[in-house]
C-alpha atoms as a PDB file:
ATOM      1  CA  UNK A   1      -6.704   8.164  -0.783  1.00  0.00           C
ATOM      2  CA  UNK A   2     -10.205   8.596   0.353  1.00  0.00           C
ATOM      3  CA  UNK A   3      -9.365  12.405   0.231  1.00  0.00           C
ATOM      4  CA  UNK A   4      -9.080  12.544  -3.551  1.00  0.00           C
ATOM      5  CA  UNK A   5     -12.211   9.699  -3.579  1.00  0.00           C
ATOM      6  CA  UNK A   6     -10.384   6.430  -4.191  1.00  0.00           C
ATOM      7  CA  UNK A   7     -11.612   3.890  -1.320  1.00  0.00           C
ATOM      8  CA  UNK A   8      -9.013   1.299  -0.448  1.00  0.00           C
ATOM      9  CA  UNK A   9      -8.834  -1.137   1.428  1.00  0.00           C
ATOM     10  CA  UNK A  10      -6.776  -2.288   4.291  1.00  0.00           C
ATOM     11  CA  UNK A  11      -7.620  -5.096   6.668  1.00  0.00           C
ATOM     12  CA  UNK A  12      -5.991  -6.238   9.317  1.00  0.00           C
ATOM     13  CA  UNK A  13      -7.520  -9.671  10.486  1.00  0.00           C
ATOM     14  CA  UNK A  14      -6.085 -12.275   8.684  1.00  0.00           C
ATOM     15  CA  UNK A  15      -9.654 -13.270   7.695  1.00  0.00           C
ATOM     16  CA  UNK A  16     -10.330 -10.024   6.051  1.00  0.00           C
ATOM     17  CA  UNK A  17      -7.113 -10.196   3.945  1.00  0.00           C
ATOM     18  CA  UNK A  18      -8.174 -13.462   2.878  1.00  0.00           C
ATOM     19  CA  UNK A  19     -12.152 -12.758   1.790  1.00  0.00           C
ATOM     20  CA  UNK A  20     -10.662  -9.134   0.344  1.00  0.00           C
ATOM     21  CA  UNK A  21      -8.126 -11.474  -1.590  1.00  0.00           C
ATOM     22  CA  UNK A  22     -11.401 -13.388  -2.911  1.00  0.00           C
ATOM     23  CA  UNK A  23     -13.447 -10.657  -3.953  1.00  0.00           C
ATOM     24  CA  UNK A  24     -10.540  -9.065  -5.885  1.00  0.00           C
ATOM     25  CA  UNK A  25      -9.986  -8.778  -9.571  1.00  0.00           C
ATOM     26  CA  UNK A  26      -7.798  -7.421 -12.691  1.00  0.00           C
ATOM     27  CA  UNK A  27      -9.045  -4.120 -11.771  1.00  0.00           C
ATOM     28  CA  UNK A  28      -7.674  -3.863  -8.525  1.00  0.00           C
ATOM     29  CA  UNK A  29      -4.488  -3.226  -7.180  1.00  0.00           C
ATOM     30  CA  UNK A  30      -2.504  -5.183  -4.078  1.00  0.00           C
ATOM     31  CA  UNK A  31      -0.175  -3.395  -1.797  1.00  0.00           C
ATOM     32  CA  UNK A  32       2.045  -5.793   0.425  1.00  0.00           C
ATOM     33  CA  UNK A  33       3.865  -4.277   3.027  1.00  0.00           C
ATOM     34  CA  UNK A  34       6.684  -6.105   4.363  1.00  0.00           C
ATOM     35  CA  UNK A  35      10.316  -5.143   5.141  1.00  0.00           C
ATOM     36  CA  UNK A  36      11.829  -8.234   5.144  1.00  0.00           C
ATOM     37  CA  UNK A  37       9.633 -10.000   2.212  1.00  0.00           C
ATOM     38  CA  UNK A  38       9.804 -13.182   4.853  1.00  0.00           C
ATOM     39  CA  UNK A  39       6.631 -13.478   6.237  1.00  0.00           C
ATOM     40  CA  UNK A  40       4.851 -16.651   5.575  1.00  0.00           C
ATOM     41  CA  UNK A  41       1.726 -15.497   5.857  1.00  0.00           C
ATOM     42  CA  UNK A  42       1.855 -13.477   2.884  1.00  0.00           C
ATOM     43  CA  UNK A  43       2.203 -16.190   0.235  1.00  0.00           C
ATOM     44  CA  UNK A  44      -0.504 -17.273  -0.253  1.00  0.00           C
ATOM     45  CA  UNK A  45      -2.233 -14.075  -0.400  1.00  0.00           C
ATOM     46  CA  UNK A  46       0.513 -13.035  -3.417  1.00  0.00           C
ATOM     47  CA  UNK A  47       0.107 -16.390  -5.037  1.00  0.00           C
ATOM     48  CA  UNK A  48      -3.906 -16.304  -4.779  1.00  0.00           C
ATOM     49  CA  UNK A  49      -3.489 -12.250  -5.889  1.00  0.00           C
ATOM     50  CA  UNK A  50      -1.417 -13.622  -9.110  1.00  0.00           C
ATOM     51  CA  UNK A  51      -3.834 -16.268  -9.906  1.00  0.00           C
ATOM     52  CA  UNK A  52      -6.555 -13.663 -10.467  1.00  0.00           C
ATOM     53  CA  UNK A  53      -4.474 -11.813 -12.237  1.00  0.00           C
ATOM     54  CA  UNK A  54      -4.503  -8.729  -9.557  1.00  0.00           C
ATOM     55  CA  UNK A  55      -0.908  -6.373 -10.068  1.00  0.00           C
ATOM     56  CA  UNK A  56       0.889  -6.692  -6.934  1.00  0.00           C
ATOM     57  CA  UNK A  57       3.173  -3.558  -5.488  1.00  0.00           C
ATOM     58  CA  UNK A  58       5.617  -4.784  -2.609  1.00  0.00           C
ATOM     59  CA  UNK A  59       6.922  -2.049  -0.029  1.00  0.00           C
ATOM     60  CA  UNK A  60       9.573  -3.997   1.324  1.00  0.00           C
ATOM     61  CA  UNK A  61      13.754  -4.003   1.781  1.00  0.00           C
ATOM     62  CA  UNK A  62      15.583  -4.829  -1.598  1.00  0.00           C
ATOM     63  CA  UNK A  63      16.605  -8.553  -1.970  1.00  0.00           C
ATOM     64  CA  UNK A  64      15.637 -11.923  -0.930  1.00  0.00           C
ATOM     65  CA  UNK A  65      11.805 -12.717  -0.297  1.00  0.00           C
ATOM     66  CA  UNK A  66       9.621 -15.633  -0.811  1.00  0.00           C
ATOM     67  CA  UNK A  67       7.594 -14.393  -3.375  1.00  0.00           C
ATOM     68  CA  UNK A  68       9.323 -12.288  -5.479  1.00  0.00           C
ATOM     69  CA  UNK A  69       7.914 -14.211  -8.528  1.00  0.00           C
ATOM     70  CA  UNK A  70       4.188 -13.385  -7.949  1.00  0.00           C
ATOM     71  CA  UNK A  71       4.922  -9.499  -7.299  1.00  0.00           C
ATOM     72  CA  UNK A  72       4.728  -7.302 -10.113  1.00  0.00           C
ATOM     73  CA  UNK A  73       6.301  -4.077  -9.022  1.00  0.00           C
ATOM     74  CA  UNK A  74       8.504  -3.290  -5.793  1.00  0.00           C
ATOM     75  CA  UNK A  75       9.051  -0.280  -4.575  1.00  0.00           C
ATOM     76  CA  UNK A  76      12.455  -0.976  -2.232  1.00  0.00           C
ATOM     77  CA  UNK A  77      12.935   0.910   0.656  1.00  0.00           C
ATOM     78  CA  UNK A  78      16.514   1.195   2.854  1.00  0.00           C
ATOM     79  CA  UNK A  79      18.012  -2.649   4.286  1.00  0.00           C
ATOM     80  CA  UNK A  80      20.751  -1.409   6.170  1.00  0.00           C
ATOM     81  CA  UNK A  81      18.686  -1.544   9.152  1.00  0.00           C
ATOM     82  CA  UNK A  82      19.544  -5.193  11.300  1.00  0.00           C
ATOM     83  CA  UNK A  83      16.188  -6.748  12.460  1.00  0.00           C
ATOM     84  CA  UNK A  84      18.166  -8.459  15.363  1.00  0.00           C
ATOM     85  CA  UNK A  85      20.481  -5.342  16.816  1.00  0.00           C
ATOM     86  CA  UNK A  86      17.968  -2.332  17.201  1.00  0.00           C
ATOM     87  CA  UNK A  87      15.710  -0.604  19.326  1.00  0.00           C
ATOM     88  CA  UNK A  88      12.637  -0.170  17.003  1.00  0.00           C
ATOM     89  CA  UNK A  89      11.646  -0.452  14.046  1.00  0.00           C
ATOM     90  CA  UNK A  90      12.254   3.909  13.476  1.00  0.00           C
ATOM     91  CA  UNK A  91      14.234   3.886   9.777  1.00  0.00           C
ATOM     92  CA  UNK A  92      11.958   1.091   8.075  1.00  0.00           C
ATOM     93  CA  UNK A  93       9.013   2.686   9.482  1.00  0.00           C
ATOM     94  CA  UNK A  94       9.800   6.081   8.142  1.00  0.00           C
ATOM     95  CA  UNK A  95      11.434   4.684   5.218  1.00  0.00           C
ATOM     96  CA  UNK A  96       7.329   2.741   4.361  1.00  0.00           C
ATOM     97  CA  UNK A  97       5.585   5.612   5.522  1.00  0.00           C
ATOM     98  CA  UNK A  98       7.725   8.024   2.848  1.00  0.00           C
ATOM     99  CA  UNK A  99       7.371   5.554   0.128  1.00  0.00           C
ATOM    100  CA  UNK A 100       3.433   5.488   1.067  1.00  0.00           C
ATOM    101  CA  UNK A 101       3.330   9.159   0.468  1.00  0.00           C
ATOM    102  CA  UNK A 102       5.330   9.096  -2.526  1.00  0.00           C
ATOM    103  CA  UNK A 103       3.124   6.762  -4.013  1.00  0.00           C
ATOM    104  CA  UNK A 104       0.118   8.481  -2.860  1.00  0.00           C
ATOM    105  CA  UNK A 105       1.145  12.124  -4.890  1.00  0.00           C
ATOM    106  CA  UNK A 106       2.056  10.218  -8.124  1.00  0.00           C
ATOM    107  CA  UNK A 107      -1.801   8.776  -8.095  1.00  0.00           C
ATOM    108  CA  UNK A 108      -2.503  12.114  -7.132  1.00  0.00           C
ATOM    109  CA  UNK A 109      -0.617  13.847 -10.329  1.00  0.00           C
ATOM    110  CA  UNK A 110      -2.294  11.367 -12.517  1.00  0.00           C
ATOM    111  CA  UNK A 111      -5.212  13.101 -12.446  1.00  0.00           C
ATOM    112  CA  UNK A 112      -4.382  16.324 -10.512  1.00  0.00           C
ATOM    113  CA  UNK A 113      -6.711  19.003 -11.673  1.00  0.00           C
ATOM    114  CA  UNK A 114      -9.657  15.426 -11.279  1.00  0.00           C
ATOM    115  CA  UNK A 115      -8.315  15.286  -7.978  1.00  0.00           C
ATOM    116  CA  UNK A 116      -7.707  18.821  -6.872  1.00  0.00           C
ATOM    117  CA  UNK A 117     -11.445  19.768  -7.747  1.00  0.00           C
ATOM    118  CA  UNK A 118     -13.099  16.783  -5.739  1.00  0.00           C
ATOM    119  CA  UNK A 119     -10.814  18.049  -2.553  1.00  0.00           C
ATOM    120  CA  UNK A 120     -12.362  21.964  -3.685  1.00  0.00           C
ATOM    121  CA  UNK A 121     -16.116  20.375  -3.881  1.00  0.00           C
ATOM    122  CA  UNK A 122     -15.791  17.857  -1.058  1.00  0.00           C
ATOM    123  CA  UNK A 123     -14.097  20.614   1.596  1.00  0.00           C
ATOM    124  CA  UNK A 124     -17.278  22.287   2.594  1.00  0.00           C
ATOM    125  CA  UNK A 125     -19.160  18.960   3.764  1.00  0.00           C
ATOM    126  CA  UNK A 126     -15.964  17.648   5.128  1.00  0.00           C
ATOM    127  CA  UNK A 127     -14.870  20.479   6.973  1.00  0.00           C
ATOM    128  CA  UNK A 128     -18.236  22.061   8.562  1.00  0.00           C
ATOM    129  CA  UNK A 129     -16.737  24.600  11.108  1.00  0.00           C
ATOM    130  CA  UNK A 130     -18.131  27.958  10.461  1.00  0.00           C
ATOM    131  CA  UNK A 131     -16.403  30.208   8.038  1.00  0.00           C
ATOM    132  CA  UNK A 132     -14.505  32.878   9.243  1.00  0.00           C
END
C-alpha cells in the first residue's frame, strides 16, 4: 500500500492494536485477519472498532465466529483445511495472502491512473541505482 502512498497500519503487540484501536475513526478502515474468527482476543478490538463507527473487513474461513455482528464486510477464504490434522498452516496462508493481494489491486483500480503516476514520480527516489 505504501507503494501507491496509502500508509497503513499493522501492529503486532497487543498494546499497539489497542492504542491504534483508540486513535481510530469513521475514516479509517480495520482489517482483521483470522482464519478461524475464534480468537478471543479480537473482540474487543471489533466491538471497540464498531463503537467508533470504524468499517471492519474480516479475512477469515466462512462460518461461525464470535463477532460476526460487529464486522461489516468479510472477505471468506477456503475452510476445508482441519486446524487439528495438518502439518502447517500452507492453504490458509496462501489462501490470506491471495485475498490480501486481491484486495490490494481493487484499491489500486480505484484510482489507477492516481496510483500509477505516484509509482512513475516516486520510482526515481525509491529506486536510486544508476540508470543504465
Amino acid at each position: 500500500m505504501l507503494t501507491i502512498g496509502r500508509s497503513v497500519n499493522c501492529p503486532s503487540s497487543f498494546y499497539n492494536q489497542r492504542l491504534t484501536v483508540l486513535a481510530s475513526d469513521q475514516k479509517h478502515v480495520a482489517i482483521i485477519l483470522s482464519y478461524s474468527g475464534k480468537a478471543t482476543f479480537i473482540l474487543p478490538i471489533v466491538k471497540k472498532l464498531y463503537e467508533k463507527g470504524v468499517k471492519v473487513i474480516q479475512i477469515g474461513k466462512a462460518g461461525s465466529n464470535y463477532y460476526s455482528q460487529y464486522v461489516t464486510y468479510h472477505l471468506s477464504i477456503s475452510d476445508s483445511e482441519n486446524n487439528r490434522d495438518r502439518m502447517s498452516q500452507f492453504s490458509s496462508h496462501i489462501a490470506m495472502q491471495y485475498i490480501m493481494d486481491v484486495l490490494y489491486g481493487c484499491i489500486y483500480n480505484v484510482r489507477r491512473k492516481k496510483n500509477t503516476k505516484y509509482i512513475y514520480d516516486s520510482i526515481d527516489y525509491m529506486d536510486d541505482r544508476p540508470k543504465d
